[in-house]
PDB file of N, CA and C in Angstrom:
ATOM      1  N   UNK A   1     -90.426 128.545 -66.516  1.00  0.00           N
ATOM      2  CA  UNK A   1     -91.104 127.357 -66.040  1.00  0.00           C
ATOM      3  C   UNK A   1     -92.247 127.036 -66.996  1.00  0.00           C
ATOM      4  N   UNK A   2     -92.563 125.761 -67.290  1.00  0.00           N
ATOM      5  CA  UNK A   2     -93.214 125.482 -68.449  1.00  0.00           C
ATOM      6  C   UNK A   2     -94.643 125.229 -67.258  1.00  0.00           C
ATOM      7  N   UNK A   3     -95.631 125.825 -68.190  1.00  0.00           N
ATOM      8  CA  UNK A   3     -97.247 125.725 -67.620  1.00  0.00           C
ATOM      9  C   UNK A   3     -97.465 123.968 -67.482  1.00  0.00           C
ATOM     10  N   UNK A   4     -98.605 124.122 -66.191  1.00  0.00           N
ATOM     11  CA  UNK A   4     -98.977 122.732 -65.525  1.00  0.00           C
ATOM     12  C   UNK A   4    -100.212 122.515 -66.670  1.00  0.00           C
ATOM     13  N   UNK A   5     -99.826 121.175 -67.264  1.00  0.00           N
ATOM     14  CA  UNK A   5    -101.172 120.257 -67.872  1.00  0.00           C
ATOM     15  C   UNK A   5    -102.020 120.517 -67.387  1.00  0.00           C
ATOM     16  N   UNK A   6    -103.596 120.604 -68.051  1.00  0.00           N
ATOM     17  CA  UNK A   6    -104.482 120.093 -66.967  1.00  0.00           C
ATOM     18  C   UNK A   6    -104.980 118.575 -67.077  1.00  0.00           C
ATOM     19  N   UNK A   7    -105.318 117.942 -66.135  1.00  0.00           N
ATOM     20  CA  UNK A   7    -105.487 116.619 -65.644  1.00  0.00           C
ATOM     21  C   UNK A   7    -105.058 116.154 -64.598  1.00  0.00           C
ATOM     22  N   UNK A   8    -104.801 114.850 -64.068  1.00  0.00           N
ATOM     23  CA  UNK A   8    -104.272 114.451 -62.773  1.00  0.00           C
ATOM     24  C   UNK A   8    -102.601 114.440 -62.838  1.00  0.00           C
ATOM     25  N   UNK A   9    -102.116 114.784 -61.735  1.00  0.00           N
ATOM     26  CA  UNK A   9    -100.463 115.030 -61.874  1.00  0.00           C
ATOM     27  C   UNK A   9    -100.457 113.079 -61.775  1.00  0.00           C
ATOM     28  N   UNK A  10     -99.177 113.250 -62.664  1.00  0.00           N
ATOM     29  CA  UNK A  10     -98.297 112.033 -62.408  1.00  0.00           C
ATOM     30  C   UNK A  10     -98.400 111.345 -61.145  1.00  0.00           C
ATOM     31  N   UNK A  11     -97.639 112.123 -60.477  1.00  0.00           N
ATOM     32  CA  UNK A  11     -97.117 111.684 -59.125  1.00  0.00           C
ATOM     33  C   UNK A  11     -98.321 111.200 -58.538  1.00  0.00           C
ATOM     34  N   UNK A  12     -98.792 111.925 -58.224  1.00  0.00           N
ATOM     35  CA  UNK A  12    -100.671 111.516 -57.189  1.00  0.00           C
ATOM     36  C   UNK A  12    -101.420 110.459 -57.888  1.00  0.00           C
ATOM     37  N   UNK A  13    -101.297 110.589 -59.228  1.00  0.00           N
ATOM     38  CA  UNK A  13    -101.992 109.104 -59.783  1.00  0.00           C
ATOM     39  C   UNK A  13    -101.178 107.724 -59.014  1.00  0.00           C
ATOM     40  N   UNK A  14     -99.552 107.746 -59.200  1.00  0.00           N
ATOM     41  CA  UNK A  14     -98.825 106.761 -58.592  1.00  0.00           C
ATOM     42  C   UNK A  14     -99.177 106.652 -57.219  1.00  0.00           C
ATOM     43  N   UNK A  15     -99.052 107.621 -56.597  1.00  0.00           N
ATOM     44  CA  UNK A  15     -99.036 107.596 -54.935  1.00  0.00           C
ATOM     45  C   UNK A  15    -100.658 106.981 -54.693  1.00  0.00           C
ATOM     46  N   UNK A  16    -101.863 107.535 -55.817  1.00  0.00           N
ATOM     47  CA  UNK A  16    -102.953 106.774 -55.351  1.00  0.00           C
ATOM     48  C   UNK A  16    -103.250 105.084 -55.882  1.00  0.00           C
ATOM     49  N   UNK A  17    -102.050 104.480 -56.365  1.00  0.00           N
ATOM     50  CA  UNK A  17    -102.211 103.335 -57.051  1.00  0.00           C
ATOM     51  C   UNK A  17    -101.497 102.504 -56.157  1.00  0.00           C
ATOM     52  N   UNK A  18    -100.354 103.393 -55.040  1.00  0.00           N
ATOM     53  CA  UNK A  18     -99.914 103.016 -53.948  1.00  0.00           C
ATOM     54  C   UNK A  18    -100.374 102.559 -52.801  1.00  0.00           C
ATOM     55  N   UNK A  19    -101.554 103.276 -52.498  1.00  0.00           N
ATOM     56  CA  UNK A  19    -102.687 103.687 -51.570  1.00  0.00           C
ATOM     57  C   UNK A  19    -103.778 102.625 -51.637  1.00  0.00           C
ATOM     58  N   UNK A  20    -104.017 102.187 -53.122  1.00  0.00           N
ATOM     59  CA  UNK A  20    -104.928 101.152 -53.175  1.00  0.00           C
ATOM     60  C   UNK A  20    -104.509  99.594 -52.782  1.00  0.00           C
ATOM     61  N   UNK A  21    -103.171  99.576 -53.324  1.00  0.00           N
ATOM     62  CA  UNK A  21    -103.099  98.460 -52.487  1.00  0.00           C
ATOM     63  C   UNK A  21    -103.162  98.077 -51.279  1.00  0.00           C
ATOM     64  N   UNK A  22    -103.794  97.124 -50.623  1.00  0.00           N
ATOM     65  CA  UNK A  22    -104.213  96.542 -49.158  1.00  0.00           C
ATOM     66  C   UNK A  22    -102.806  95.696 -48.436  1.00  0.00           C
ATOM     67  N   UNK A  23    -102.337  96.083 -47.572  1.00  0.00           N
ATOM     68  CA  UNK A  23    -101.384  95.415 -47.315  1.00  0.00           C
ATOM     69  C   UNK A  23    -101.943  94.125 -46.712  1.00  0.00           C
ATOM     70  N   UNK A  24    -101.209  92.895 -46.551  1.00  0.00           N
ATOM     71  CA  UNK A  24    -102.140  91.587 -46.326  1.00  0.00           C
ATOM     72  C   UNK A  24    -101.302  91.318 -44.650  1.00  0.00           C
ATOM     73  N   UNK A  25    -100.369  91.863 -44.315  1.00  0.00           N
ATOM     74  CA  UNK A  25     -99.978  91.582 -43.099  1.00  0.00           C
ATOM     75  C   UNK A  25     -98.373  92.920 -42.794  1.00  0.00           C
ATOM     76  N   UNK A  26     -98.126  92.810 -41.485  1.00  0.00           N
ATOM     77  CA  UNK A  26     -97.298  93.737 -41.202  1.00  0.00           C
ATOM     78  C   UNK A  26     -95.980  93.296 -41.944  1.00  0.00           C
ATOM     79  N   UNK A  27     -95.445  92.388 -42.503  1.00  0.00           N
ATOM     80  CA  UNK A  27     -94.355  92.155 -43.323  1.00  0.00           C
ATOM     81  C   UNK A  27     -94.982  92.918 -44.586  1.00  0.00           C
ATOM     82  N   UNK A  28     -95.571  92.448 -45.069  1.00  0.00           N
ATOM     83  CA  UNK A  28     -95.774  93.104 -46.817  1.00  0.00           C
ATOM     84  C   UNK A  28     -96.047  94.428 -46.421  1.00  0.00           C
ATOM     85  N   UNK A  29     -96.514  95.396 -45.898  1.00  0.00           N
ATOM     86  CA  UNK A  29     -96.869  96.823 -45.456  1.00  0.00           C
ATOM     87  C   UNK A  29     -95.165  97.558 -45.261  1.00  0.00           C
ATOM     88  N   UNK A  30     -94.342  96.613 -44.355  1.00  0.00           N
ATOM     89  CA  UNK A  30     -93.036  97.145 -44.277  1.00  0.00           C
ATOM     90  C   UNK A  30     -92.420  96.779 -45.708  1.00  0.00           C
ATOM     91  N   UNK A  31     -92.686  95.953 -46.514  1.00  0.00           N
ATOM     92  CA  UNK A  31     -92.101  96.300 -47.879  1.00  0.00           C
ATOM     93  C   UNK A  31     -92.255  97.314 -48.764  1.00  0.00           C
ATOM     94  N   UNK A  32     -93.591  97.658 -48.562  1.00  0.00           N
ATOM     95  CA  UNK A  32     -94.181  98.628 -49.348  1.00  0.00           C
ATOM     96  C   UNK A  32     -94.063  99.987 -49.262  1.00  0.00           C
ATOM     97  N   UNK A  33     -93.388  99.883 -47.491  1.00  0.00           N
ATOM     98  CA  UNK A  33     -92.959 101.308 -47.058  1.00  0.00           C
ATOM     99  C   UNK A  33     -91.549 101.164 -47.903  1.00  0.00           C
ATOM    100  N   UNK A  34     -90.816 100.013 -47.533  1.00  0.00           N
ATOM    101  CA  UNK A  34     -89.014  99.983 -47.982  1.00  0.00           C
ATOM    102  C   UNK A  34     -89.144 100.737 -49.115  1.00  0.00           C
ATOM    103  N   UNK A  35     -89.882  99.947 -50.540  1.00  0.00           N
ATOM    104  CA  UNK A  35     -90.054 100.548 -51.402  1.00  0.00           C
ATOM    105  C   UNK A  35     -90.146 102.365 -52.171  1.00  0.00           C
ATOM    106  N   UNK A  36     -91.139 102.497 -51.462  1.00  0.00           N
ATOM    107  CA  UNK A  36     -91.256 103.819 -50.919  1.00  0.00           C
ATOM    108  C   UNK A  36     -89.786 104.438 -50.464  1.00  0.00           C
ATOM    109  N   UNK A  37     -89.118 104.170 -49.409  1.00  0.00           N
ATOM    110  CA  UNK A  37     -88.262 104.548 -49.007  1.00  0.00           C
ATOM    111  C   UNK A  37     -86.977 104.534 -50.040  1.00  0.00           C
ATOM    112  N   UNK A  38     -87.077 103.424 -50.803  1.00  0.00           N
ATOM    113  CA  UNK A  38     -85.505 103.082 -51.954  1.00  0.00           C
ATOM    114  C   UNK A  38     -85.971 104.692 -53.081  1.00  0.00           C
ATOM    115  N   UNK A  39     -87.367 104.374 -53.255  1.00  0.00           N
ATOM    116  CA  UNK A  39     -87.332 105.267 -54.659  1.00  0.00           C
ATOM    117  C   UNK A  39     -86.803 106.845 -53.782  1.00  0.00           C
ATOM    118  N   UNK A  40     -87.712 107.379 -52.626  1.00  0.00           N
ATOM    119  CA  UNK A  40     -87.206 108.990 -52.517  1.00  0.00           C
ATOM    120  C   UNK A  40     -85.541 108.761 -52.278  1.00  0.00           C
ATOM    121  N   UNK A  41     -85.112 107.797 -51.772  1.00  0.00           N
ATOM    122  CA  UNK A  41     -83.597 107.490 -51.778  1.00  0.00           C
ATOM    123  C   UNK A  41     -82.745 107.971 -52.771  1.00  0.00           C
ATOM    124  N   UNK A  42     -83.394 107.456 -53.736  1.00  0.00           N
ATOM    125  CA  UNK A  42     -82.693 106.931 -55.450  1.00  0.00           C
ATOM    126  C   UNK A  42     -83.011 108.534 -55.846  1.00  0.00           C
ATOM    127  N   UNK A  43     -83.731 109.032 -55.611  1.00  0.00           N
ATOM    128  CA  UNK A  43     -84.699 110.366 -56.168  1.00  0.00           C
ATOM    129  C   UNK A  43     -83.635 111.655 -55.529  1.00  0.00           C
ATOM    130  N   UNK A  44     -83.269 111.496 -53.870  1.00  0.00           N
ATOM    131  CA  UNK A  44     -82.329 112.238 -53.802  1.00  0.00           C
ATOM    132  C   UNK A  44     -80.926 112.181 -54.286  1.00  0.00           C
ATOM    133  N   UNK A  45     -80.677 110.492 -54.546  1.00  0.00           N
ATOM    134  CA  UNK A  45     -79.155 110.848 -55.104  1.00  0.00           C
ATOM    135  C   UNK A  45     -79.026 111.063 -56.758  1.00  0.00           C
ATOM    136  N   UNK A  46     -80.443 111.018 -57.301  1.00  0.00           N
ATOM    137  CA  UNK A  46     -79.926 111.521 -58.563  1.00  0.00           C
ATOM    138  C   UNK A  46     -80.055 113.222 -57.952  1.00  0.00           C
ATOM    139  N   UNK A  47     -80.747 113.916 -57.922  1.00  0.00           N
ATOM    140  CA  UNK A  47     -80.724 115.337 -57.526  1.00  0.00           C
ATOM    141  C   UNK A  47     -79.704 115.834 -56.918  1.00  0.00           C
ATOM    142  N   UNK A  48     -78.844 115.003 -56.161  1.00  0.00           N
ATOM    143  CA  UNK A  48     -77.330 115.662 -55.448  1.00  0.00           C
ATOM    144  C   UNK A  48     -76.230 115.918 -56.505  1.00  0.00           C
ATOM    145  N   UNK A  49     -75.918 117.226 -56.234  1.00  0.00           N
ATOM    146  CA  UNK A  49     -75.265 118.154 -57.153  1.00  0.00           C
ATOM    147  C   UNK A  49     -74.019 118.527 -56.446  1.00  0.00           C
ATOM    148  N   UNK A  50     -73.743 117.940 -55.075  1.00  0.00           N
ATOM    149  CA  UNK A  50     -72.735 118.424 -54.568  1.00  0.00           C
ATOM    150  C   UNK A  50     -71.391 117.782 -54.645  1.00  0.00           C
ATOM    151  N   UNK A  51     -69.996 118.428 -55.073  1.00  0.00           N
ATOM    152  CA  UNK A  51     -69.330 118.491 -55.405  1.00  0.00           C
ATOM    153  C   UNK A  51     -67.675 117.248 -54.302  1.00  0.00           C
ATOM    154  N   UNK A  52     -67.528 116.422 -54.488  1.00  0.00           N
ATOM    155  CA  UNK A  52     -66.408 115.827 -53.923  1.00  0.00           C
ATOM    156  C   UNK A  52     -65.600 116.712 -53.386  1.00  0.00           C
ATOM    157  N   UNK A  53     -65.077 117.041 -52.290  1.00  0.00           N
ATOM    158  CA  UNK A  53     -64.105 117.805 -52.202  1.00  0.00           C
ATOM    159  C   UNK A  53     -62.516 117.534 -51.833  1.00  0.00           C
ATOM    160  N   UNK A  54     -63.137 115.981 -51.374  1.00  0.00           N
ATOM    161  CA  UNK A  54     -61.583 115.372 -51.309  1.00  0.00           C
ATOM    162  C   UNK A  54     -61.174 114.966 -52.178  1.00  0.00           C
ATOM    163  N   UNK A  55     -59.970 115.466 -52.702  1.00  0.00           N
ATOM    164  CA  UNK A  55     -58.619 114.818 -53.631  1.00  0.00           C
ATOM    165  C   UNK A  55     -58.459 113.371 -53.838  1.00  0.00           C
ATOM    166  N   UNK A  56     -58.795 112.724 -52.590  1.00  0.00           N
ATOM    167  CA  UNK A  56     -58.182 111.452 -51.937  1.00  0.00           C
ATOM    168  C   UNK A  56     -59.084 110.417 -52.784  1.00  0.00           C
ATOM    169  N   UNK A  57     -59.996 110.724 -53.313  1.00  0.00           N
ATOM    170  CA  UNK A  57     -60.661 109.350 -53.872  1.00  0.00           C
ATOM    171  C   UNK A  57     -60.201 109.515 -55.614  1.00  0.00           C
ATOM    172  N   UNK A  58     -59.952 110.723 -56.255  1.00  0.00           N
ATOM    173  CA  UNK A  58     -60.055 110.889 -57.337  1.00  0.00           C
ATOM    174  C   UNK A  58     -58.541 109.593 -58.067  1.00  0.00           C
TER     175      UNK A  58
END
């Protein structure tokens, strides 16, 4: 495992640039969650490693 930088992690800089924005009403706040929600989405299906097991689509 390669040693942690020192400085602010990536991630927490984003998540606090997330944080700063003010949502202006309950529609834009539920976008901002969607958002949120597409990327860990996108984040688990690149990380899925698991294997097809049905024949039937190949």
């Amino acid at each position: 495992m390669s040693k942690a930088k020192p400085g602010i992690d990536k991630n927490l800089r984003n998540v606090v640039a997330d944080l700063e924005q003010p949502a202006v009403n309950s529609h834009h706040a539920q976008q901002i969650q969607q958002d949120t929600n597409d990327r860990r989405h996108q984040d688990s299906l690149n990380h899925d490693k698991t294997e097809d097991m049905n024949p039937s689509h190949s």
